[in-house]
C-alpha atoms as a PDB file:
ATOM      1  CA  UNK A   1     -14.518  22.443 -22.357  1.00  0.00           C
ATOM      2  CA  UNK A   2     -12.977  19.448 -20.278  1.00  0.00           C
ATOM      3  CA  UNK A   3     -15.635  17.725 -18.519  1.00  0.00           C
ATOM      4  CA  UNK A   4     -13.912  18.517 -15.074  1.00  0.00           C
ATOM      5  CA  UNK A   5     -13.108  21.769 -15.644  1.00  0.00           C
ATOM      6  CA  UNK A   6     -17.259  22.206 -16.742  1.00  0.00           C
ATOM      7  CA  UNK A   7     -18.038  20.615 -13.278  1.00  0.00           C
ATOM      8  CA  UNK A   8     -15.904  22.497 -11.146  1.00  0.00           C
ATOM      9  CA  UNK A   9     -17.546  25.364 -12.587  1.00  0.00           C
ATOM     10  CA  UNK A  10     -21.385  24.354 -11.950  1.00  0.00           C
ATOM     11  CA  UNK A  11     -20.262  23.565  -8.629  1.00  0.00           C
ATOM     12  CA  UNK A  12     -19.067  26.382  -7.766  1.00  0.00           C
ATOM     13  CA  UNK A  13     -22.124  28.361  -8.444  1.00  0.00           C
ATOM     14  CA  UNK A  14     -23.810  25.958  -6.283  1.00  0.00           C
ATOM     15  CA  UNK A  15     -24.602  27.411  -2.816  1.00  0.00           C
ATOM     16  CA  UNK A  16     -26.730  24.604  -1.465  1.00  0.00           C
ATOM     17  CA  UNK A  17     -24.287  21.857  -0.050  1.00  0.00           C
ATOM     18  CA  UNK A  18     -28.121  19.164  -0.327  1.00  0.00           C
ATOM     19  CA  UNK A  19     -27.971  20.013  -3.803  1.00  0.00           C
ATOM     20  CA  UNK A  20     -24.029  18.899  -4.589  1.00  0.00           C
ATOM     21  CA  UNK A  21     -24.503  16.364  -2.106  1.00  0.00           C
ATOM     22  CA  UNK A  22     -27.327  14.822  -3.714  1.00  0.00           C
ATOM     23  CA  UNK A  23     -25.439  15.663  -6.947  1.00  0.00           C
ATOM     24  CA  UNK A  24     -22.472  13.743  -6.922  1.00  0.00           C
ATOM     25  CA  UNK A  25     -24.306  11.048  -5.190  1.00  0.00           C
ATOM     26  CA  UNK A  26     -26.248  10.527  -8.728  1.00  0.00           C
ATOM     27  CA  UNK A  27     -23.002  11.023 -10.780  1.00  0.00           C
ATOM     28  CA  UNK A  28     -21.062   8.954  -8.797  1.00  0.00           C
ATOM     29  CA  UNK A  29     -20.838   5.040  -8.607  1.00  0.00           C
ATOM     30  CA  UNK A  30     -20.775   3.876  -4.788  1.00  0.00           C
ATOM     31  CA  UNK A  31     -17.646   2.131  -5.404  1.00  0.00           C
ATOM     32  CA  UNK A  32     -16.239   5.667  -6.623  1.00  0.00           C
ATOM     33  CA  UNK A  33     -17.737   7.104  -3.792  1.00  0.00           C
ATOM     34  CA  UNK A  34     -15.903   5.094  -1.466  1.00  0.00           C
ATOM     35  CA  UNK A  35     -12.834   6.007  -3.081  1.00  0.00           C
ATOM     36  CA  UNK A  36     -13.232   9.516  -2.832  1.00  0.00           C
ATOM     37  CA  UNK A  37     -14.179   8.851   0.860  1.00  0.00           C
ATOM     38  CA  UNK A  38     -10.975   7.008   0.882  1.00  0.00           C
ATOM     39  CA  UNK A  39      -8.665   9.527  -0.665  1.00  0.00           C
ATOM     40  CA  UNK A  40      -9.891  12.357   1.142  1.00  0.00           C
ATOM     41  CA  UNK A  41      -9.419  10.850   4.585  1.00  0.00           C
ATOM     42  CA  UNK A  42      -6.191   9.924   3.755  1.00  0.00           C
ATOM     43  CA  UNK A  43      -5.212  13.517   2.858  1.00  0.00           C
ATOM     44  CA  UNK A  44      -6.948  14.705   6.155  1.00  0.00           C
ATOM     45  CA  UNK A  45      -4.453  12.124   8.128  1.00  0.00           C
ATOM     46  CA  UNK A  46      -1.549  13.165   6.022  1.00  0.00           C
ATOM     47  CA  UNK A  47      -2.070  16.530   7.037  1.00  0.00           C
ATOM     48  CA  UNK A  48      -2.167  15.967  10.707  1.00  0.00           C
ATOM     49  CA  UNK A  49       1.046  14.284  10.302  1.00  0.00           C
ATOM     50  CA  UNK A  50       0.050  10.925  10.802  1.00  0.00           C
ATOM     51  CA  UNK A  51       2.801   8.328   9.178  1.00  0.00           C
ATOM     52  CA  UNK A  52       1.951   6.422   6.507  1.00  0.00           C
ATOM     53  CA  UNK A  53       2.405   3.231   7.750  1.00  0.00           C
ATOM     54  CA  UNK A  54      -0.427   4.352  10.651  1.00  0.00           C
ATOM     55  CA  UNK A  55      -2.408   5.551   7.963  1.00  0.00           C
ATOM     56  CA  UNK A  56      -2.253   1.778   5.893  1.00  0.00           C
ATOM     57  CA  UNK A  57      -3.359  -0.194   8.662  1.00  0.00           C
ATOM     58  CA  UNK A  58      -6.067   2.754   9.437  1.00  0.00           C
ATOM     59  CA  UNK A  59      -7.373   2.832   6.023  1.00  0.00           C
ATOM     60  CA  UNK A  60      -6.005  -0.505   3.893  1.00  0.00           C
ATOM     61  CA  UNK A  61      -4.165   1.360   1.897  1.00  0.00           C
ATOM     62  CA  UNK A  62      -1.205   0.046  -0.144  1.00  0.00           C
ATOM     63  CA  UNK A  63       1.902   2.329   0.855  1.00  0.00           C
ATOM     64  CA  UNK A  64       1.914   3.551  -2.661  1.00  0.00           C
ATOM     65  CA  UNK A  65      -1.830   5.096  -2.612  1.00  0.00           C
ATOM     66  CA  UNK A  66      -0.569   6.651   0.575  1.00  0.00           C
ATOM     67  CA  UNK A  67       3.033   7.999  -0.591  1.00  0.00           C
ATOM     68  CA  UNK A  68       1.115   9.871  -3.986  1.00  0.00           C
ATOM     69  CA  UNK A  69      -1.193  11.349  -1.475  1.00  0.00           C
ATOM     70  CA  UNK A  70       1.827  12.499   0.508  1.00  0.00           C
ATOM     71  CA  UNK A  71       3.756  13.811  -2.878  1.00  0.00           C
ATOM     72  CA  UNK A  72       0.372  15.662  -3.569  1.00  0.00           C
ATOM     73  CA  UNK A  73       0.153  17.535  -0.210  1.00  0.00           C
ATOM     74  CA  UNK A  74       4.349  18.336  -0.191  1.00  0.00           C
ATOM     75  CA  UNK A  75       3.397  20.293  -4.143  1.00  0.00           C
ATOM     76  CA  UNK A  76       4.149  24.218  -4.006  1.00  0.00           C
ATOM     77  CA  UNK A  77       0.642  24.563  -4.840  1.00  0.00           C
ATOM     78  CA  UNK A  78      -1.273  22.114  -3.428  1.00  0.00           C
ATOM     79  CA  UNK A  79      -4.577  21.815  -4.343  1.00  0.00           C
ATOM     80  CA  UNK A  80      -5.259  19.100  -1.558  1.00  0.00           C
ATOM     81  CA  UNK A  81      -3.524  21.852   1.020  1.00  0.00           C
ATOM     82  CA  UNK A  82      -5.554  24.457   0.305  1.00  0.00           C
ATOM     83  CA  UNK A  83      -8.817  23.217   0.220  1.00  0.00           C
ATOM     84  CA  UNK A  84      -8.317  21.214   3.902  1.00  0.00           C
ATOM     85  CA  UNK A  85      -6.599  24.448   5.481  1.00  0.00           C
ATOM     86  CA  UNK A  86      -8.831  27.105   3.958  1.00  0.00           C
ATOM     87  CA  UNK A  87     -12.544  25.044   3.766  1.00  0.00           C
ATOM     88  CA  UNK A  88     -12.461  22.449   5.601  1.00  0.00           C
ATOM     89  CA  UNK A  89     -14.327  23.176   8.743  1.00  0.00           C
ATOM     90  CA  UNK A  90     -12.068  23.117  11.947  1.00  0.00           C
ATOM     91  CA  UNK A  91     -13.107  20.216  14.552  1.00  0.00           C
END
């Protein structure tokens, strides 16, 4: 089974958010934690509609970074859509 396909399954047995948290915090490097971090507030920003160029000087980000986020979030079935409109928790 590909590795990521085998995680996505554990996780989503996993009911205790401590538990994944503390997971992927052993798994993961802190340098590919950051990234993550990263990535996933750029898609957040993308999704509000914030321009890209907003979003570089926010973030650092090179244009490019931002503009594969963007292509990501425009797909017909966005992965990065769906999981921001259908779990991540309204603020």
């Amino acid at each position: 089974m590909d590795a990521i396909k085998e995680i996505a399954a554990v996780l989503a047995k996993i009911e205790d958010e401590v538990l994944i948290e503390n997971f992927l915090v052993s798994i993961l490097t802190e340098n590919e934690i950051k990234e993550i971090h990263s990535r996933w507030d750029l898609v957040k920003l993308l999704n509000q509609g914030v321009s890209q160029r907003t979003i570089a000087r926010k973030l650092g980000l090179s244009l490019c970074k931002i503009t594969r986020g963007s292509k990501e979030l425009k797909k017909r079935d966005s992965a990065f859509k769906k999981v921001i409109n259908e779990y991540l928790p309204k603020i």
